[in-house]
Protein backbone atom coordinates (compact mmCIF):
# COMPACT_ATOMS: atom_id res chain seq x y z
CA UNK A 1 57.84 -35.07 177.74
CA UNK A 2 55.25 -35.56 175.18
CA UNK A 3 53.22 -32.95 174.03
CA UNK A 4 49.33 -32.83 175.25
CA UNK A 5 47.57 -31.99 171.29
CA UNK A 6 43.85 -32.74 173.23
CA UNK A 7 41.53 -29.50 172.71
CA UNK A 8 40.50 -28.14 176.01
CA UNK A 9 37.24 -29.02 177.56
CA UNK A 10 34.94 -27.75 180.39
CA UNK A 11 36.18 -30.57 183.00
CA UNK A 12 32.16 -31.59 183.40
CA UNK A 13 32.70 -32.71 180.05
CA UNK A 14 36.15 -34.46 180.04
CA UNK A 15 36.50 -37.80 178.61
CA UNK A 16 39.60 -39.81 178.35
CA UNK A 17 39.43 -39.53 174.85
CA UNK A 18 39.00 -35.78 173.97
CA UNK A 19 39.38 -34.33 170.56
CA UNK A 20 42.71 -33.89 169.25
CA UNK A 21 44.43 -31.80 166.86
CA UNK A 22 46.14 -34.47 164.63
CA UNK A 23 42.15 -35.98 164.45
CA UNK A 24 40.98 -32.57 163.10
CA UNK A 25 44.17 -32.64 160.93
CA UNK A 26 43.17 -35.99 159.77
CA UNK A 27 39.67 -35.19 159.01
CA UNK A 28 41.01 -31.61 156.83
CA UNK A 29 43.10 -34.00 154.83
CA UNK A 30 40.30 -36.40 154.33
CA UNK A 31 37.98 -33.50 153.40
CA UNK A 32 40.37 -32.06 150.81
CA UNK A 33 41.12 -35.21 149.00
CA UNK A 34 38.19 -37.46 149.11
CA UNK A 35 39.82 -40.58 149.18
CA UNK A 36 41.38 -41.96 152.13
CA UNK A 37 44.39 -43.21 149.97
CA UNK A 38 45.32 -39.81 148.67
CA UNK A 39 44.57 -38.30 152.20
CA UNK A 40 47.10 -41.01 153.82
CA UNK A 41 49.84 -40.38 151.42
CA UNK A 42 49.85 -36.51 152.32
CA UNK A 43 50.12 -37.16 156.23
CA UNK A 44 52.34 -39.68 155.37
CA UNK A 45 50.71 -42.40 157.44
CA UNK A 46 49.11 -45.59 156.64
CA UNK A 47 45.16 -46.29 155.30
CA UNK A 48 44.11 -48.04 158.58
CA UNK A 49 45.39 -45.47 161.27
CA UNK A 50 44.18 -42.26 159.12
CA UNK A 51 40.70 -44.54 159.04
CA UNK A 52 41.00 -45.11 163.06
CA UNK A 53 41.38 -41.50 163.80
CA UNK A 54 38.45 -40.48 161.53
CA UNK A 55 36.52 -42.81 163.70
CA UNK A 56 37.48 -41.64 166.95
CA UNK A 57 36.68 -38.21 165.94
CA UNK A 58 33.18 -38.95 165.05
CA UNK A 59 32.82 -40.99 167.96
CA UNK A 60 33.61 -38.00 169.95
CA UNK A 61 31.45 -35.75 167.71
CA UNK A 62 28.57 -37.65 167.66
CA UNK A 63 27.99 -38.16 163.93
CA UNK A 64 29.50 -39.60 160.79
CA UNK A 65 31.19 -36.79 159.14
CA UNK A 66 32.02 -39.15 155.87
CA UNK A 67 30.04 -40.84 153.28
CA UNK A 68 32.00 -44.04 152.42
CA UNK A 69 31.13 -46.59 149.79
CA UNK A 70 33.65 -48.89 148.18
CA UNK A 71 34.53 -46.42 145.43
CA UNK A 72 33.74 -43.34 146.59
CA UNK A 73 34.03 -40.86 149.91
CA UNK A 74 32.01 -37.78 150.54
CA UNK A 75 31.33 -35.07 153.29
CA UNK A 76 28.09 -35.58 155.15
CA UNK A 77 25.68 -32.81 155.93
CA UNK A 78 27.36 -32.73 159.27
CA UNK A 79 31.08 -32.96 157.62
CA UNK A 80 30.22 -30.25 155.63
CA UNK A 81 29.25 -28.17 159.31
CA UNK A 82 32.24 -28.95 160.82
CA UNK A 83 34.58 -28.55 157.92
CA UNK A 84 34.81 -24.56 158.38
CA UNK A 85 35.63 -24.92 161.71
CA UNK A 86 38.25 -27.38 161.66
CA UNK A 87 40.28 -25.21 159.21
CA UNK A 88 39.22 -21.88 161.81
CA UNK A 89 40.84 -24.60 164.82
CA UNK A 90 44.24 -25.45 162.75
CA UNK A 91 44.23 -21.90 161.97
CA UNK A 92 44.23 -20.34 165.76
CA UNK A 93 46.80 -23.32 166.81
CA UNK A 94 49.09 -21.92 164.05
CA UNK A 95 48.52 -18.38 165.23
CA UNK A 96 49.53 -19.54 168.80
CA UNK A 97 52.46 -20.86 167.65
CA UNK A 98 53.49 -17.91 165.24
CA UNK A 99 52.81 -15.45 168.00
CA UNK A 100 55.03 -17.51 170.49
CA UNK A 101 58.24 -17.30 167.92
CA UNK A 102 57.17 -13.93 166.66
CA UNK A 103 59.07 -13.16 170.14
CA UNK A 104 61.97 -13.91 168.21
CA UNK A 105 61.42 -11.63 165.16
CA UNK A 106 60.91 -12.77 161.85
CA UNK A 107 57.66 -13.71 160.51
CA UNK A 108 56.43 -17.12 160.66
CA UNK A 109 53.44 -18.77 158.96
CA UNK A 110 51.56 -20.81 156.37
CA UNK A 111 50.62 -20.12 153.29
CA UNK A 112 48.30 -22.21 151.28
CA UNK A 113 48.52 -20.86 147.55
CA UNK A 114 45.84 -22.11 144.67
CA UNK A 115 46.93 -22.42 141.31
CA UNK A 116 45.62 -23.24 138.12
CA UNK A 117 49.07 -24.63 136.41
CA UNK A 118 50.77 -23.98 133.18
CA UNK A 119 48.52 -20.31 132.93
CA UNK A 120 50.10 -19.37 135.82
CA UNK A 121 53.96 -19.82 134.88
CA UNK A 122 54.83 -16.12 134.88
CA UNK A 123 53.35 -15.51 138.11
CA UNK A 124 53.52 -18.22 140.49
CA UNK A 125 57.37 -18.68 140.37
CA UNK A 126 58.70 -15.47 140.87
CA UNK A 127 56.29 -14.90 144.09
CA UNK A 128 57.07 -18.12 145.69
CA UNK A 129 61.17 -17.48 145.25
CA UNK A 130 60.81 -14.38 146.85
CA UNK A 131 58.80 -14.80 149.39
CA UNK A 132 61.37 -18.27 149.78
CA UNK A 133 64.03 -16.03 149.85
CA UNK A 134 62.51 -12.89 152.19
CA UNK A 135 60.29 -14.81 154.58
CA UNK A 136 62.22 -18.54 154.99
CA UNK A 137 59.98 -19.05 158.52
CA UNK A 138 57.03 -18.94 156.23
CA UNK A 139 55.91 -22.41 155.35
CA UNK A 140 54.35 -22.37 151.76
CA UNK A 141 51.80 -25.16 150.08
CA UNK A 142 51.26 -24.88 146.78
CA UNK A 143 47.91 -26.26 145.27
CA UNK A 144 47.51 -27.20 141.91
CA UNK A 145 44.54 -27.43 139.05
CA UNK A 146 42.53 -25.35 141.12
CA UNK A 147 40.06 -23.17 138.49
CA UNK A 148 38.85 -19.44 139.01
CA UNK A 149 35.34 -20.93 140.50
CA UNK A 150 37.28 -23.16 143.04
CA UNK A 151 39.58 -20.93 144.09
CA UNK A 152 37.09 -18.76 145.14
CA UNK A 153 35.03 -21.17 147.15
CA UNK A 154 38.17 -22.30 149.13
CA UNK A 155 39.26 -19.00 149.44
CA UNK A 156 35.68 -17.98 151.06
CA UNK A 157 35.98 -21.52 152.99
CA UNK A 158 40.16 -20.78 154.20
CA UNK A 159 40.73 -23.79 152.33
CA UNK A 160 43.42 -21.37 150.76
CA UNK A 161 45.12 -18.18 151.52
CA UNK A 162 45.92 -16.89 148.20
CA UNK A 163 44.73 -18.00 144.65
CA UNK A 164 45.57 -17.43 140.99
CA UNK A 165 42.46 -16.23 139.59
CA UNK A 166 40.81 -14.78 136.46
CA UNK A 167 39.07 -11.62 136.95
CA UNK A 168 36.51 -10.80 137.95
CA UNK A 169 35.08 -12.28 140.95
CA UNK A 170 31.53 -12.42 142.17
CA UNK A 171 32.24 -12.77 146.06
CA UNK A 172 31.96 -10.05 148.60
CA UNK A 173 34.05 -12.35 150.87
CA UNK A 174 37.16 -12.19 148.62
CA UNK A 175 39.35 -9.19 147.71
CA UNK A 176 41.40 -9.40 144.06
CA UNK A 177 43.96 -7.17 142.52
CA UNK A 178 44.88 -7.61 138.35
CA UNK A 179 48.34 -8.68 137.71
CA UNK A 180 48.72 -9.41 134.19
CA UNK A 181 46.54 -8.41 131.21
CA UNK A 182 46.87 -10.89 128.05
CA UNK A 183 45.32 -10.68 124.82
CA UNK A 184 43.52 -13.92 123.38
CA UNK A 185 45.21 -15.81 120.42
CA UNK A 186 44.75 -18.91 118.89
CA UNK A 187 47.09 -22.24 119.16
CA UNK A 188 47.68 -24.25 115.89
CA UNK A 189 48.84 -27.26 114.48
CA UNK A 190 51.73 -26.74 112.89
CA UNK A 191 49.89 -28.23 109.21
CA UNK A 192 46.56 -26.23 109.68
CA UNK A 193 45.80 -24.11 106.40
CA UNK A 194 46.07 -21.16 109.09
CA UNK A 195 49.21 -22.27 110.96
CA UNK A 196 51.43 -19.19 108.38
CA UNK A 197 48.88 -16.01 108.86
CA UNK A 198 50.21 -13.20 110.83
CA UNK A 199 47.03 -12.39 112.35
CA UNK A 200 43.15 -14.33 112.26
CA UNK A 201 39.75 -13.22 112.35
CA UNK A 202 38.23 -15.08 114.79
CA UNK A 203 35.09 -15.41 112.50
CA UNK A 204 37.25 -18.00 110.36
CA UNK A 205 37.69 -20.08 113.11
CA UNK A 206 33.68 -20.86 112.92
CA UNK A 207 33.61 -24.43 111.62
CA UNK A 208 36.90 -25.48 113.29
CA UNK A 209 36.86 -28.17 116.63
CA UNK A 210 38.15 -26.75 119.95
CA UNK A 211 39.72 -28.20 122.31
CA UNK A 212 38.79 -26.58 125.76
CA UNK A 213 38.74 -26.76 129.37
CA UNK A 214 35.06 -27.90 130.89
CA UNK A 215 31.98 -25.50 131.45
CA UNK A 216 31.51 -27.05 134.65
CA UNK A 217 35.45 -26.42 136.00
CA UNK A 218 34.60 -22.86 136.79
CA UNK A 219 37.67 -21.65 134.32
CA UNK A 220 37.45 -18.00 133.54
CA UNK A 221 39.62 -18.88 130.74
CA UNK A 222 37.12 -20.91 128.84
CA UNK A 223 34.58 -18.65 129.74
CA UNK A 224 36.12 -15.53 128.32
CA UNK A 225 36.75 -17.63 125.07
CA UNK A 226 33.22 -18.92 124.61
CA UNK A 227 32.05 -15.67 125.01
CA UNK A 228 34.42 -14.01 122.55
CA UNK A 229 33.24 -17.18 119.85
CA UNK A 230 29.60 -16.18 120.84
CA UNK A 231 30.56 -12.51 120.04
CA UNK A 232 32.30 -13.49 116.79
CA UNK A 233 29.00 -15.06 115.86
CA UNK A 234 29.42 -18.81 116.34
CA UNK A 235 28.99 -20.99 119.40
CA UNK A 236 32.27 -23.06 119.22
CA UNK A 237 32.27 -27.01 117.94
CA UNK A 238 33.86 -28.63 120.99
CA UNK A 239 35.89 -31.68 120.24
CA UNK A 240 37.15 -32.90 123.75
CA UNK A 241 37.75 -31.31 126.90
CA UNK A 242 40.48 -31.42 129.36
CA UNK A 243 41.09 -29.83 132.55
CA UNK A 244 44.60 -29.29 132.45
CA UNK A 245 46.16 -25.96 129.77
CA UNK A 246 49.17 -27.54 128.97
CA UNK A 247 47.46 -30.78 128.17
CA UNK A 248 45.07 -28.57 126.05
CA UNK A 249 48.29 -27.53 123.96
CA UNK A 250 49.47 -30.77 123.56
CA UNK A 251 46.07 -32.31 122.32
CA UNK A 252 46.56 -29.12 119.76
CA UNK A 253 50.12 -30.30 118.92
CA UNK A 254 48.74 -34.02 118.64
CA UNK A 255 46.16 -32.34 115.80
CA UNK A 256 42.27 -33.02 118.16
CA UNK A 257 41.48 -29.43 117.01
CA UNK A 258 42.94 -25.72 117.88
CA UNK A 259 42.55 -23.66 121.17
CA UNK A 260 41.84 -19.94 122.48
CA UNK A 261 45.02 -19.43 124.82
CA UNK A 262 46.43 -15.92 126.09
CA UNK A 263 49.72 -15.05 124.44
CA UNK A 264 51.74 -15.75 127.35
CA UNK A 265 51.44 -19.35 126.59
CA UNK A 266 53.68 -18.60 123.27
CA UNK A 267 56.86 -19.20 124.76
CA UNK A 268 56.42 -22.46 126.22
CA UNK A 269 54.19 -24.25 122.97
CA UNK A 270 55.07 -27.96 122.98
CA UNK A 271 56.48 -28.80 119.27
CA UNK A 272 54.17 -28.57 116.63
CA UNK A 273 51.53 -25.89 117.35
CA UNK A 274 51.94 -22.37 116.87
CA UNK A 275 50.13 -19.47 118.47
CA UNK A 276 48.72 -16.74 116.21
CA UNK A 277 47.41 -13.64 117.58
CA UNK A 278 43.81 -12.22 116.70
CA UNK A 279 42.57 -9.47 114.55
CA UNK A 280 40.27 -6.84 115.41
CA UNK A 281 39.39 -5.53 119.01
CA UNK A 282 42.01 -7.37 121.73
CA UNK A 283 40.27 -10.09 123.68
CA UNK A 284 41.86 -9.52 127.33
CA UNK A 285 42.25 -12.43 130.11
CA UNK A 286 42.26 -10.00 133.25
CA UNK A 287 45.02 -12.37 135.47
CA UNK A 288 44.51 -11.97 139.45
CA UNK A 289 45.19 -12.73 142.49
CA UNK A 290 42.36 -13.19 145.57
CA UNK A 291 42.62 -14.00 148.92
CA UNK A 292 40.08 -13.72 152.30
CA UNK A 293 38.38 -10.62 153.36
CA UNK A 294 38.56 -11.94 156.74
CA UNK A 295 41.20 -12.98 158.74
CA UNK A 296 44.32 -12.06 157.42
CA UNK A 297 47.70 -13.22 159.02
CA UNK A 298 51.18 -11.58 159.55
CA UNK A 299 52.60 -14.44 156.92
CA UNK A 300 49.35 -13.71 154.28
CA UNK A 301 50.25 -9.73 154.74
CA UNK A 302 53.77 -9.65 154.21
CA UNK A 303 53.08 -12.30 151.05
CA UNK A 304 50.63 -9.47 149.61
CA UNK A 305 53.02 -6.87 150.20
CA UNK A 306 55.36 -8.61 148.30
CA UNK A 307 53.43 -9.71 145.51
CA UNK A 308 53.07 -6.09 145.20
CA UNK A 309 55.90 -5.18 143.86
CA UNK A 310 57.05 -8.85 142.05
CA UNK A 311 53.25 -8.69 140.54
CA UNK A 312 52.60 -5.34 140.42
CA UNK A 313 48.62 -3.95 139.03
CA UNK A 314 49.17 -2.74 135.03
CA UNK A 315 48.70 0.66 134.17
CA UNK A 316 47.90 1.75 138.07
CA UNK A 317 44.48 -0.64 137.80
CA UNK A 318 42.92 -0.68 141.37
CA UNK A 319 42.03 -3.68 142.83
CA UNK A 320 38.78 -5.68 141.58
CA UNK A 321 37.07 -5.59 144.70
């Protein structure tokens, strides 16, 4: 027998076409990726169906929840209403259906984990293994290029669960605990005049071109930088900017300019750059993780409880906020 997905409605208000959950699915995808392509690639479904549901659920709502232009798609005012709802619907059917095989022991769930990429290569794969490993019932999504600023808006949103975050935070609807402490360095070409000093004052570094990620991505990695260059008494020459770390490095490697990175990035250097530490006063990046306030599942606990000991807080820190 096929399974009835249709949300409930007061029977005054039935239609034969009631709201279902693969339409608000549809719609969270959309919403997420802005761009139907994209969207109908994850669901794995074609363009013209994913474009057919998204109609039938604004004919049911009432109102366009999509801007849609030949290049571009955007939330509308009412999209961006609904959109915290649709993720709070998704999230009580998947509470339903973890507390109806919770019967069964075990702990079932979903995780949704942000991520910034290469920054986060200590972290992220030792968590996710064990929590593979411990918890297999737990279904895990992992999220990529997402910055500090980003994280924290989906996190507020439930867009994600858990995020890999620089600390701190400004949000009263997100807790954090420090994970990793790193000191600031600088990465090389191999042929700069510098690339063979044991240490460098980041004063010297004054006239050089940097190669950074963009104000406007929220990083908390290029803003601790900038504000060490301000501190040093220069406002850094920026040559090109790039979202991605790793591409960062290998803009450095490809001799663009040079680049404030933490020194965990000094094992994994693509050929020809070097990483050099700094002189003077350590310039920390305070590594985090962040999730909800609100809300917090049987899957999201154990997966804290957990990181807990595979990430555990330096030095006894207490948790940001």
């Amino acid at each position: 027998m096929a399974r009835d997905t249709r949300v409930n409605r007061p029977l005054a208000n039935h239609r034969e076409d009631s709201m279902e959950i693969r339409w608000v699915h549809a719609f969270v995808a959309v919403a997420e990726e802005l761009h139907f392509g994209r969207a109908a690639a994850r669901l794995q479904m074609a363009q013209s169906p994913l474009s057919q549901t998204i109609r039938k659920l604004e004919k049911d709502l009432g109102v366009a929840l999509f801007e849609r232009s030949t290049r571009t798609v955007s939330l509308t005012a009412a999209g961006h209403a609904f959109l915290p709802h649709a993720y709070q619907l998704l999230e009580g059917v998947d509470t339903a259906r973890q507390a109806a095989r919770s019967s069964t022991g075990g702990v079932y769930g979903h995780i949704r984990i942000g991520f910034t990429g290469v920054l986060n290569h200590r972290a992220l794969p030792p968590l996710t293994r064990a929590l593979r490993q411990r918890y297999p019932n737990i279904e895990l999504s992992l999220v990529g290029r997402i910055m500090t600023r980003d994280a924290v808006v989906q996190l507020e949103s439930g867009a994600l669960d858990l995020a890999f975050v620089g600390l701190p935070v400004q949000s009263s609807s997100v807790h954090t605990r420090l994970i990793r402490r790193e000191p600031f360095g600088v990465v090389l070409p191999t042929d700069h005049r510098l690339a063979g000093a044991s240490a460098i004052d980041l004063a010297e570094l004054a006239d050089e071109g940097f190669v950074t990620t963009p104000l406007s991505a929220g990083s908390s990695l290029q803003e601790t930088a900038m504000r060490a260059c301000l501190d040093a008494g220069f406002r850094p020459r920026i040559v090109q900017e790039i979202t991605d770390p790793f591409m960062i490095l290998m803009l450095v490697a490809a001799g663009v300019g040079i680049s404030l990175m933490t020194s965990g990035l000094n094992e994994i250097l693509p050929p020809g750059t070097v990483f050099v530490p700094l002189t003077g006063e350590p310039i920390y990046m305070n590594h985090g993780i962040g999730w909800p306030a609100k809300g917090m599942s049987d899957a999201l606990r154990v997966a804290l409880a957990t990181s807990e000991e595979i990430l555990p807080t330096p030095g006894g820190d207490e948790r940001a906020n």
